[in-house]
Protein backbone atom coordinates (compact mmCIF):
# COMPACT_ATOMS: atom_id res chain seq x y z
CA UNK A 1 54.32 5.41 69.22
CA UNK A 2 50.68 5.79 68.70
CA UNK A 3 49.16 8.52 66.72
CA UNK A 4 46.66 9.08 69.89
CA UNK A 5 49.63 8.91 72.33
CA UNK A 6 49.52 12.68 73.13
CA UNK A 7 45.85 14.00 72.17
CA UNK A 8 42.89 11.86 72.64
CA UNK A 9 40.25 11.90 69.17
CA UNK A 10 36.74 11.72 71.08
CA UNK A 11 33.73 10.74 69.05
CA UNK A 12 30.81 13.25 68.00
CA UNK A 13 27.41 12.12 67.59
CA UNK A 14 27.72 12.17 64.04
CA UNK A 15 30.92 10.91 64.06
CA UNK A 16 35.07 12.39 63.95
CA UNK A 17 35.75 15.80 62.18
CA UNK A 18 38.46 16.35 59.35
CA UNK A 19 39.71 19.06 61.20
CA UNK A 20 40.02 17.15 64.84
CA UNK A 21 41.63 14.31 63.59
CA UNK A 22 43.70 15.84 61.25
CA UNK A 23 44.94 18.28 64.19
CA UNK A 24 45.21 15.45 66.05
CA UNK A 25 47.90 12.93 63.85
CA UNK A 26 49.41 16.12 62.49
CA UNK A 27 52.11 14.82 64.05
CA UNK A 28 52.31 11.49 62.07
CA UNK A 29 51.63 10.20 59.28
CA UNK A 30 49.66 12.77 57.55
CA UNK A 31 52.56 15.36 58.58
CA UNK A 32 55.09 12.75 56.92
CA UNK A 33 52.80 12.36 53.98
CA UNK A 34 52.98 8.78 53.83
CA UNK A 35 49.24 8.18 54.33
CA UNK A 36 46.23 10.25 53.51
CA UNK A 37 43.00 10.90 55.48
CA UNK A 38 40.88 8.34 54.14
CA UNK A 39 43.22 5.81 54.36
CA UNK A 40 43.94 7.15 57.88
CA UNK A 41 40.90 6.68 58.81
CA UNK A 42 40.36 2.85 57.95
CA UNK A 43 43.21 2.46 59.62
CA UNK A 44 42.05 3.69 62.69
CA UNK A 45 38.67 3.39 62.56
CA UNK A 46 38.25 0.40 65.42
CA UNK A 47 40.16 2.17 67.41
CA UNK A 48 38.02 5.56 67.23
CA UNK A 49 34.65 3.05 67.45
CA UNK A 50 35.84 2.22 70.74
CA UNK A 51 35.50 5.61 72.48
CA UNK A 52 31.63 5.24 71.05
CA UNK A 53 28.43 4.37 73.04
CA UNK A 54 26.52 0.78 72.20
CA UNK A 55 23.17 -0.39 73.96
CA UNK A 56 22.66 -3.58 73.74
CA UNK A 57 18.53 -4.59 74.13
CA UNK A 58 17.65 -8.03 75.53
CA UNK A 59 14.16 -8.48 74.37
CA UNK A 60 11.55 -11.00 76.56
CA UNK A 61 8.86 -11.39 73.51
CA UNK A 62 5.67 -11.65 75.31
CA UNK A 63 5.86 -10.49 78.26
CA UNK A 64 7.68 -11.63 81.39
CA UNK A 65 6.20 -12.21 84.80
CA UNK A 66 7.62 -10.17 87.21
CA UNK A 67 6.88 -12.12 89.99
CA UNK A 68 9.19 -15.02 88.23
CA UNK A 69 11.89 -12.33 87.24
CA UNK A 70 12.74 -9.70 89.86
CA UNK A 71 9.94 -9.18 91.85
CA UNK A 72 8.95 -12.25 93.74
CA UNK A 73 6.04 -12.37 96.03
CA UNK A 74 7.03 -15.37 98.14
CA UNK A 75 4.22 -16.62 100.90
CA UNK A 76 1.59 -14.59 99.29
CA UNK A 77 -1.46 -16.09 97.29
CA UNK A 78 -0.47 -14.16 94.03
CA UNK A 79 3.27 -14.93 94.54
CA UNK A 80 2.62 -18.66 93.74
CA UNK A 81 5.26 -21.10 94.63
CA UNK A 82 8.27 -18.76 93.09
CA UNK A 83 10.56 -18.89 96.18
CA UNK A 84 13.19 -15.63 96.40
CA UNK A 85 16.60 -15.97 96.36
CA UNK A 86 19.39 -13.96 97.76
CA UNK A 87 21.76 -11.60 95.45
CA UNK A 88 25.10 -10.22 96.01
CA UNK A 89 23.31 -7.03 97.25
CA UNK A 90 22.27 -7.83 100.62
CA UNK A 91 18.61 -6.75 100.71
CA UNK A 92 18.17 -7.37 97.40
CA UNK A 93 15.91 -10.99 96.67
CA UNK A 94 14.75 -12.30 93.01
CA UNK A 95 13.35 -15.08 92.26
CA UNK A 96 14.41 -18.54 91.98
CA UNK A 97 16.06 -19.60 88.63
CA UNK A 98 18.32 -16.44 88.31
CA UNK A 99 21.25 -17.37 90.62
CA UNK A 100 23.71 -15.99 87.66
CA UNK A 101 22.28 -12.98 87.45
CA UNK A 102 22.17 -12.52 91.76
CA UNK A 103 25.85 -12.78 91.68
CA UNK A 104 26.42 -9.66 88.87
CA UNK A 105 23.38 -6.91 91.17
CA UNK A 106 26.36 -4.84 91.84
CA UNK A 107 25.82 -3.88 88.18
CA UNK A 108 22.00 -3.88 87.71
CA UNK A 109 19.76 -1.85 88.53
CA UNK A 110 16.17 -3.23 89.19
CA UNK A 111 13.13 -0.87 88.12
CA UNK A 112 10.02 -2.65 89.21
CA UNK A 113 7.44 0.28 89.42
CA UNK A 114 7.38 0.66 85.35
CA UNK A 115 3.89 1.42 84.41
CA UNK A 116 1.91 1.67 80.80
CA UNK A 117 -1.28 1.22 79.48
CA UNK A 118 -1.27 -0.92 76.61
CA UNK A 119 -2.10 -4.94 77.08
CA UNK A 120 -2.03 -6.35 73.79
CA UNK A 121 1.36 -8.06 72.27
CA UNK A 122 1.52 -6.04 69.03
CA UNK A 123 0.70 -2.34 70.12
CA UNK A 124 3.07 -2.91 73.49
CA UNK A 125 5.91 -4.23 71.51
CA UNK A 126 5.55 -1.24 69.26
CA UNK A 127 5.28 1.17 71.76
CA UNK A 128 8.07 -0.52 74.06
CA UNK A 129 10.54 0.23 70.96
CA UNK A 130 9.41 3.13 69.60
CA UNK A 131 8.13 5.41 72.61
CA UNK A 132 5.17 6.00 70.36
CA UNK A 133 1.83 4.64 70.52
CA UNK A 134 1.38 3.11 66.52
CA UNK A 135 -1.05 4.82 64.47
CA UNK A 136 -2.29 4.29 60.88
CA UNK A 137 -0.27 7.68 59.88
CA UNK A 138 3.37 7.42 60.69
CA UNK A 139 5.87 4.41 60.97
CA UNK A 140 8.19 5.33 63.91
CA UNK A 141 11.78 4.27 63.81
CA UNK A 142 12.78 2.07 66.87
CA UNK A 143 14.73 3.97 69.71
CA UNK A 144 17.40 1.87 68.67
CA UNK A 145 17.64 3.12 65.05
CA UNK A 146 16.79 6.80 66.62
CA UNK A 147 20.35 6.20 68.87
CA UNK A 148 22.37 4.46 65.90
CA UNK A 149 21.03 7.72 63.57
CA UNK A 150 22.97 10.48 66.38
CA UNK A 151 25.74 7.70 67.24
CA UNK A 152 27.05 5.53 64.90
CA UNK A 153 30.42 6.73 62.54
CA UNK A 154 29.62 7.43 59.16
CA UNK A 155 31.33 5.24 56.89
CA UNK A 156 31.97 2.34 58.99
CA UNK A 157 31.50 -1.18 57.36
CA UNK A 158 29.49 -3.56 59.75
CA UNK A 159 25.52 -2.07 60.49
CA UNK A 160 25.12 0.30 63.33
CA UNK A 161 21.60 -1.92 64.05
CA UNK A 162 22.02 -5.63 64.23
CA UNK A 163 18.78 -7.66 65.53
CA UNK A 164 19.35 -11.29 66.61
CA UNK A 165 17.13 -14.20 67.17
CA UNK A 166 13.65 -15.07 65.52
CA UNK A 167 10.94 -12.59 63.67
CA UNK A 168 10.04 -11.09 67.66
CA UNK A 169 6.87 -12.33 67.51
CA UNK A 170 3.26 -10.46 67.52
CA UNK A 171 4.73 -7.06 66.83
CA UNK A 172 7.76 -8.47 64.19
CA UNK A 173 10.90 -6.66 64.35
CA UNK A 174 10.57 -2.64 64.69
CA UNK A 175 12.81 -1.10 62.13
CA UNK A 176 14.08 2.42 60.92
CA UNK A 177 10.77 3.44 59.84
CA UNK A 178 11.13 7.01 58.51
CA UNK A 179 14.61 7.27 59.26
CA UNK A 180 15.29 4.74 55.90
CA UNK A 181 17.42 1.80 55.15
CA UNK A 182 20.70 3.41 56.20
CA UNK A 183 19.55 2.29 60.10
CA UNK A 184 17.45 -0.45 59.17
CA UNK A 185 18.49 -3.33 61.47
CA UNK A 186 20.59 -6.29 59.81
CA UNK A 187 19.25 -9.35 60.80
CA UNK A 188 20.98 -12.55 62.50
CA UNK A 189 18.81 -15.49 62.42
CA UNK A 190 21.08 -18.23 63.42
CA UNK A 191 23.91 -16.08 65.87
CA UNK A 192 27.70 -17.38 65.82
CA UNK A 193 27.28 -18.48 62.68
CA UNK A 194 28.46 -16.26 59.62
CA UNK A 195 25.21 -14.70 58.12
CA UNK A 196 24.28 -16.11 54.95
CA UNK A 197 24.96 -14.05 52.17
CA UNK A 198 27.68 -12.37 53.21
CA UNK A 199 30.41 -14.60 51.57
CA UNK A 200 31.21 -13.44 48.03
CA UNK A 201 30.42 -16.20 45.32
CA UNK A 202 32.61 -15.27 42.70
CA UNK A 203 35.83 -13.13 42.27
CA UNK A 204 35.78 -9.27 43.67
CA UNK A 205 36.09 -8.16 39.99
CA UNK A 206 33.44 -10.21 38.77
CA UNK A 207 31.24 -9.22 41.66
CA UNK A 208 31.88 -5.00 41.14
CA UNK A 209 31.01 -5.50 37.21
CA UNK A 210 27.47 -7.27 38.40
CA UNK A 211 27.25 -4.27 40.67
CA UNK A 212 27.68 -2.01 37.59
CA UNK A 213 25.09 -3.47 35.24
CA UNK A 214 22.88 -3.56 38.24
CA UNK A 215 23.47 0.39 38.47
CA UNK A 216 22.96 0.87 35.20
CA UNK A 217 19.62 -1.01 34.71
CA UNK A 218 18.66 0.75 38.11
CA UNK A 219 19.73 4.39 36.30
CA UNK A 220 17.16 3.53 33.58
CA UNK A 221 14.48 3.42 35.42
CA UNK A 222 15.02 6.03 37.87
CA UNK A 223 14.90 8.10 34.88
CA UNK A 224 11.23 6.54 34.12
CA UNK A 225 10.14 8.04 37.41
CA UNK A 226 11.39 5.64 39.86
CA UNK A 227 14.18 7.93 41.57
CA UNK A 228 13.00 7.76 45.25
CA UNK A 229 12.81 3.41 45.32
CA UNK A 230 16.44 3.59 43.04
CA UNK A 231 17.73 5.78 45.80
CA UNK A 232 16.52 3.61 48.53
CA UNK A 233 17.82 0.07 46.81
CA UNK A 234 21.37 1.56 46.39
CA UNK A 235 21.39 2.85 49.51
CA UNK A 236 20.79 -0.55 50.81
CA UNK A 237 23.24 -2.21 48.04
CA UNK A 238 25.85 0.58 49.38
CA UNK A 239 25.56 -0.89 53.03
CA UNK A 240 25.41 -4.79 51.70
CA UNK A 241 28.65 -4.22 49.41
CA UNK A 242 31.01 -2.63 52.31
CA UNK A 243 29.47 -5.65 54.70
CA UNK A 244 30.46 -8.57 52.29
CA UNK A 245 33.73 -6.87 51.13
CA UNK A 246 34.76 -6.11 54.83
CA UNK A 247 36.85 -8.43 56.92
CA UNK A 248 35.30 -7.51 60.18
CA UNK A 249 32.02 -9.17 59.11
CA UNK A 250 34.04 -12.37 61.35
CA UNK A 251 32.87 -10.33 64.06
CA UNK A 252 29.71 -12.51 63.48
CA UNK A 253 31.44 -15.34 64.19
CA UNK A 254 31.74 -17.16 67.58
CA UNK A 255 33.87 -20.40 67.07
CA UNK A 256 36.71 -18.31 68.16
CA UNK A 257 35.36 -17.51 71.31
CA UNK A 258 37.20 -19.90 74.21
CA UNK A 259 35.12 -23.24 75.17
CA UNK A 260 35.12 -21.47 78.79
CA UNK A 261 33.81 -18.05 77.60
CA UNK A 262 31.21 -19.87 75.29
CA UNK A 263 30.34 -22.39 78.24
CA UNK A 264 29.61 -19.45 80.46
CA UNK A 265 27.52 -17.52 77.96
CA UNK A 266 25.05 -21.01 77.39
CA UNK A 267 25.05 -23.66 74.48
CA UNK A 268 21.66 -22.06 73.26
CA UNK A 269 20.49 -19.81 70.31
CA UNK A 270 20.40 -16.44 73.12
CA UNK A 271 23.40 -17.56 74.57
CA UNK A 272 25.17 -17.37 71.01
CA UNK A 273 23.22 -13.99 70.44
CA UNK A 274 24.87 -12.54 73.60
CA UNK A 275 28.27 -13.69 72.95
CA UNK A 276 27.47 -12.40 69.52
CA UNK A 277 26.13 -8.82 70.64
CA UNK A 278 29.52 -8.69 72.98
CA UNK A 279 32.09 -8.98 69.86
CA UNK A 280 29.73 -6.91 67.52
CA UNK A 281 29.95 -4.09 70.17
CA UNK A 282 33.55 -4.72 70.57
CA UNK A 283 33.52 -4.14 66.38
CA UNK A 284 31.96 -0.66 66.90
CA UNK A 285 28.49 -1.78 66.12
CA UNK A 286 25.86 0.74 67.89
CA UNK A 287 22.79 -0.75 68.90
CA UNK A 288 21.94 -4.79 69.01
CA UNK A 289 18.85 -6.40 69.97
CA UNK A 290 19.19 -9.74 71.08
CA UNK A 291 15.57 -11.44 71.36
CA UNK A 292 14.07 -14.42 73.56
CA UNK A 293 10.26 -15.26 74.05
CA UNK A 294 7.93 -16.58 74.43
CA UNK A 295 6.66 -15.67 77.79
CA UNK A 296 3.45 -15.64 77.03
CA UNK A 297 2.70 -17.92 79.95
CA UNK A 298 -1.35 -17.78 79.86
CA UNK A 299 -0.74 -22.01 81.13
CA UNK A 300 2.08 -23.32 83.06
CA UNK A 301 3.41 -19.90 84.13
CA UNK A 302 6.28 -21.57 86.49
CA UNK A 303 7.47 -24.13 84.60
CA UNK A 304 7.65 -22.07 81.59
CA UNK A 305 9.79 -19.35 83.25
CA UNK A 306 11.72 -21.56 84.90
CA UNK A 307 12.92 -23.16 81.11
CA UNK A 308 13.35 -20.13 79.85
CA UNK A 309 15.25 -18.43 82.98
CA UNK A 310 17.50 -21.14 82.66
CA UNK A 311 18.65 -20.34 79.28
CA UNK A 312 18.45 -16.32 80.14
CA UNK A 313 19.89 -16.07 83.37
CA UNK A 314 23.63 -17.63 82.58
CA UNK A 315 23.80 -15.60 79.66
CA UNK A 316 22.79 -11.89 80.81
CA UNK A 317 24.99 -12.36 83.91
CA UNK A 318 27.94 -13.49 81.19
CA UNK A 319 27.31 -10.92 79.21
CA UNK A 320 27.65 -7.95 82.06
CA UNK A 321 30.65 -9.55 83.53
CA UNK A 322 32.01 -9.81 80.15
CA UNK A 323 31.62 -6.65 79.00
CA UNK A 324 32.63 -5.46 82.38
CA UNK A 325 36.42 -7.76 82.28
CA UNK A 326 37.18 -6.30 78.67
CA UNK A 327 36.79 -2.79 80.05
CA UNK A 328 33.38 -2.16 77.49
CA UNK A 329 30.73 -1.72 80.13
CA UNK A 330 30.83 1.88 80.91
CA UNK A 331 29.91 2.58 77.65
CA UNK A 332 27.76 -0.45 76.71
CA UNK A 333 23.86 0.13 78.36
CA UNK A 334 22.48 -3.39 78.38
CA UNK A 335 18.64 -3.42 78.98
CA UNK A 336 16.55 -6.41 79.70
CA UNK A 337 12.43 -6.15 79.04
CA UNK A 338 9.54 -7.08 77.73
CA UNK A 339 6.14 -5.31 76.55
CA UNK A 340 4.47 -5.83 80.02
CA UNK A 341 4.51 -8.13 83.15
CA UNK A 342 1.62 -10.79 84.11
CA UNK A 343 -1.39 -10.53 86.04
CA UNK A 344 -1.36 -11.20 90.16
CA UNK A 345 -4.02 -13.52 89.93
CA UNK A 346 -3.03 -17.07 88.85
CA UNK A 347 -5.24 -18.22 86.00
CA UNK A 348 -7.27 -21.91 86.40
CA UNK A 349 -4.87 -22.96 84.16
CA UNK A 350 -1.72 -22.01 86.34
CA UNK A 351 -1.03 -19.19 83.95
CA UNK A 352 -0.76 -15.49 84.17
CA UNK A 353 -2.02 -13.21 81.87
CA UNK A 354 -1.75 -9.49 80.39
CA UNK A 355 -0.41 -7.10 82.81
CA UNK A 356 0.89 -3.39 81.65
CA UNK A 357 0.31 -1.62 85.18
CA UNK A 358 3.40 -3.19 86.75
CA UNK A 359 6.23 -4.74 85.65
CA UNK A 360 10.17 -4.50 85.90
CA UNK A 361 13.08 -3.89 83.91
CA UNK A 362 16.73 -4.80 84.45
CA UNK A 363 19.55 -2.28 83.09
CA UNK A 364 23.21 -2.30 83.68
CA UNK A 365 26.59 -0.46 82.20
CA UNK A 366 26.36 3.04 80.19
CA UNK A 367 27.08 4.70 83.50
CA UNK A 368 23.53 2.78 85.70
CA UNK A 369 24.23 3.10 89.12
CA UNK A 370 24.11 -0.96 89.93
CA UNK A 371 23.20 -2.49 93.02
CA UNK A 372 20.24 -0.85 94.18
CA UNK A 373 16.17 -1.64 93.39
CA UNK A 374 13.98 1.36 92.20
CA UNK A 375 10.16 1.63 93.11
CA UNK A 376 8.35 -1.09 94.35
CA UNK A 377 5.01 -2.67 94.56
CA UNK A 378 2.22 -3.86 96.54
CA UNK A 379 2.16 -6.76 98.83
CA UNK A 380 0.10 -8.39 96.42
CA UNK A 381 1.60 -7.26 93.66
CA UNK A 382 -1.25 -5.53 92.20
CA UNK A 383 -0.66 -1.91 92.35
CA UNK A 384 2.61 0.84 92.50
CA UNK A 385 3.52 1.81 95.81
CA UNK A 386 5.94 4.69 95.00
CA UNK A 387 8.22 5.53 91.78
CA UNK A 388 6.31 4.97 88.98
CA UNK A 389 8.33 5.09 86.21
CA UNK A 390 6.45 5.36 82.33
CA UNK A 391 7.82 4.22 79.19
CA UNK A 392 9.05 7.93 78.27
CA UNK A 393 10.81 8.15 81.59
CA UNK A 394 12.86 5.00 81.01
CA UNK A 395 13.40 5.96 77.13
CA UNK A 396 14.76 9.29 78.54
CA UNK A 397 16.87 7.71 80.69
CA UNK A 398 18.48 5.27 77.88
CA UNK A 399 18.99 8.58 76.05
CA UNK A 400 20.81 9.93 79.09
CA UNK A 401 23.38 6.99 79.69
CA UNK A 402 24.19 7.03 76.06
CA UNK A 403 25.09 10.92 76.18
CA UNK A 404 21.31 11.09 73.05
CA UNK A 405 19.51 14.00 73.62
CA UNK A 406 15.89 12.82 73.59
CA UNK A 407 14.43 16.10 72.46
CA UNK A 408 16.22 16.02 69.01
CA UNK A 409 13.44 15.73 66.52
CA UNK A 410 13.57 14.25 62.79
CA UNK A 411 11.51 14.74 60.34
CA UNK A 412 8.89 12.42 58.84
CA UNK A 413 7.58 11.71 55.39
CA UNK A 414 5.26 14.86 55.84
CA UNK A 415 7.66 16.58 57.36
CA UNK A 416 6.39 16.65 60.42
CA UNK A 417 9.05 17.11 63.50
CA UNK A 418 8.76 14.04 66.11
CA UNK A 419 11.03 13.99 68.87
CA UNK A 420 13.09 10.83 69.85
CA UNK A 421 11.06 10.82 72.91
CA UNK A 422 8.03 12.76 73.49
CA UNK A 423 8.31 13.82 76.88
CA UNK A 424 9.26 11.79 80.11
CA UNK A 425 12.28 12.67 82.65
CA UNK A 426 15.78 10.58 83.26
CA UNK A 427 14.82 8.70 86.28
CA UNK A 428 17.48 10.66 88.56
CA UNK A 429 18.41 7.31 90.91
CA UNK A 430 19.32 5.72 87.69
CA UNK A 431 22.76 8.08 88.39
CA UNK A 432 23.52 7.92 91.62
């Protein structure tokens, strides 16, 4: 019978209690002394992982058109030739090119009314992850890393932040920044393929004495006045160690996936990454970024979105319906966005630029109400007709489906207190 048969173990934000769990099994093993509490807890530590909260982030690097995503304008001048397609929602149209993603509705919800002020690729990508706008003073930690800091289990071998896919373009990839390397992200370059160095070299032994000397020589100079980088590079060795020694870092691997699941994710590097971000969350990993770009599309707006809907569409609507099959979607929060939409006018050169005033974002799972649009926009596109929602109002609402409270404030290098997000209200029709 299973230790969690009669009592269930349920998952604080900084992870499981001595006491609770011990209360809990007091029945089992511990009671018949045959195990003790750390070993107990290796033991059961998937299975505790999986009463956890996971976001997954699908990132758009450069901006996505909304007209060419979920807010079509067909028949108007701005709309262009983007045609709208039915969903599975009756009153509910997007645009051409996402017919995998119409069929899954049920389980998105559609903000188009989200609203910001910053236009230029490095400061929106910045913003868009952190909440903050960047300054010259402070290095914010990503949401992400902010969510992994109050939700991931202490101990636990694979990273609670994995980022997939290239270097995310203007902005790079937003990291821990204060928070330190304990929630900096672990990066995937190539997904479904094992990451490189992760595979040990040499024998386990051979590898823990290099890990001594390495101590040592790090000792010595920590006592020359180098303490605070020491404390930093271990910490980082610390995480690297339990990854390579672990045998859930296969998690990272795909080739085990069926041909049908893998067909239905896509044969392309965000394809892999979403297949990917599905097993890592299965593997108790908190928060994964899975990244696609570039939508830049300044020239040849529509048949740039069009190539890349093709490879984006198949594998966010696999990905929801995945996650939704294995049971993992209530507490998964998959968002899809970029750091603004594109202008209403079309450019000479069939492009569309810069556009923060409108755009949309997509967000299923994590208890989203699905099936239902929020906000709208203008015939033209050009301005918000009711609902505007700002970047704090959508970053309090990602703290609300994962159960983060968004006023919880860490402390920076100066010790100044910054919140997780400063200000903004959960968009109520998010939840019903």
């Amino acid at each position: 019978m299973s230790l969690f048969h009669h009592q269930a173990i349920t998952l604080g934000r900084r992870g499981v209690s001595r006491r609770s769990f011990l209360h809990c099994v007091s029945a089992g093993a511990v009671a018949a002394g045959t195990l003790d509490f750390r070993d107990l807890m290796s033991v059961h530590a998937a299975e505790l992982r999986k009463q956890g909260m996971s976001m997954i982030l699908l990132w758009m690097q450069g901006g996505p058109s909304q007209f060419e995503t979920f807010d079509p304008k067909p028949g108007t001048e701005n709309g262009g030739p983007t045609e709208a397609i039915e969903t599975a929602v009756p009153g509910i149209r997007i645009a051409q090119g996402w017919e995998k993603t119409a069929q899954v509705i049920g389980d998105i919800a559609l903000i188009r009314s989200m609203t910001n002020k910053e236009g230029e690729h490095q400061r929106a990508t910045y913003q868009m992850h952190t909440g903050y706008i960047p300054t010259g003073t402070v290095r914010h930690p990503s949401l992400g890393c902010s969510i992994a800091k109050e939700l991931s289990v202490a101990g636990q071998e694979l990273p609670a932040v994995v980022s997939v896919g290239g270097g995310g373009g203007p902005g790079g990839v937003i990291g821990s920044g204060f928070l330190g390397v304990e929630y900096d992200p672990f990066m995937v370059q190539v997904p479904g393929e094992l990451p490189r160095n992760v595979a040990l070299n040499t024998d386990k032994s051979r590898y823990d004495r290099r890990l001594g000397l390495l101590g040592r020589l790090e000792n010595d100079f920590a006592e020359q006045g180098g303490d605070a980088a020491v404390a930093d590079h271990q910490r980082l060795y610390e995480k690297t160690r339990k990854l390579v020694l672990s045998p859930e870092v296969k998690a990272f691997e795909i080739a085990g996936e069926s041909t049908e699941t893998r067909a239905a994710y896509g044969d392309t590097p965000f394809g892999k990454g979403c297949l990917l971000a599905r097993r890592l969350v299965e593997s108790g990993v908190t928060f994964i970024e899975v990244r696609h770009g570039n939508w830049d599309t300044h020239q040849d707006n529509f048949t740039e979105t069009m190539r890349h809907a093709g490879q984006v569409d198949p594998a966010m609507a696999a990905l929801i319906a995945d996650l939704k099959q294995r049971g993992l979607l209530d507490r998964t929060l998959v968002v899809w966005m970029g750091e603004f939409g594109r202008t209403p006018r079309i450019n000479p050169r069939t492009g569309r630029d810069h556009y923060p005033r409108s755009f949309n974002v997509a967000l299923a799972g994590g208890g989203i109400k699905g099936g239902q649009v929020i906000g709208s926009t203008s015939n033209d596109g050009t301005a918000l007709k009711d609902d505007p929602v700002t970047v704090q109002d959508l970053f309090s609402s990602i703290c609300k489906s994962l159960k983060v409270n968004p006023a919880h404030e860490n402390l920076s290098p100066v010790g100044r207190p910054l919140k997780i997000v400063d200000g903004g209200q959960p968009v109520a029709k998010l939840f019903g």
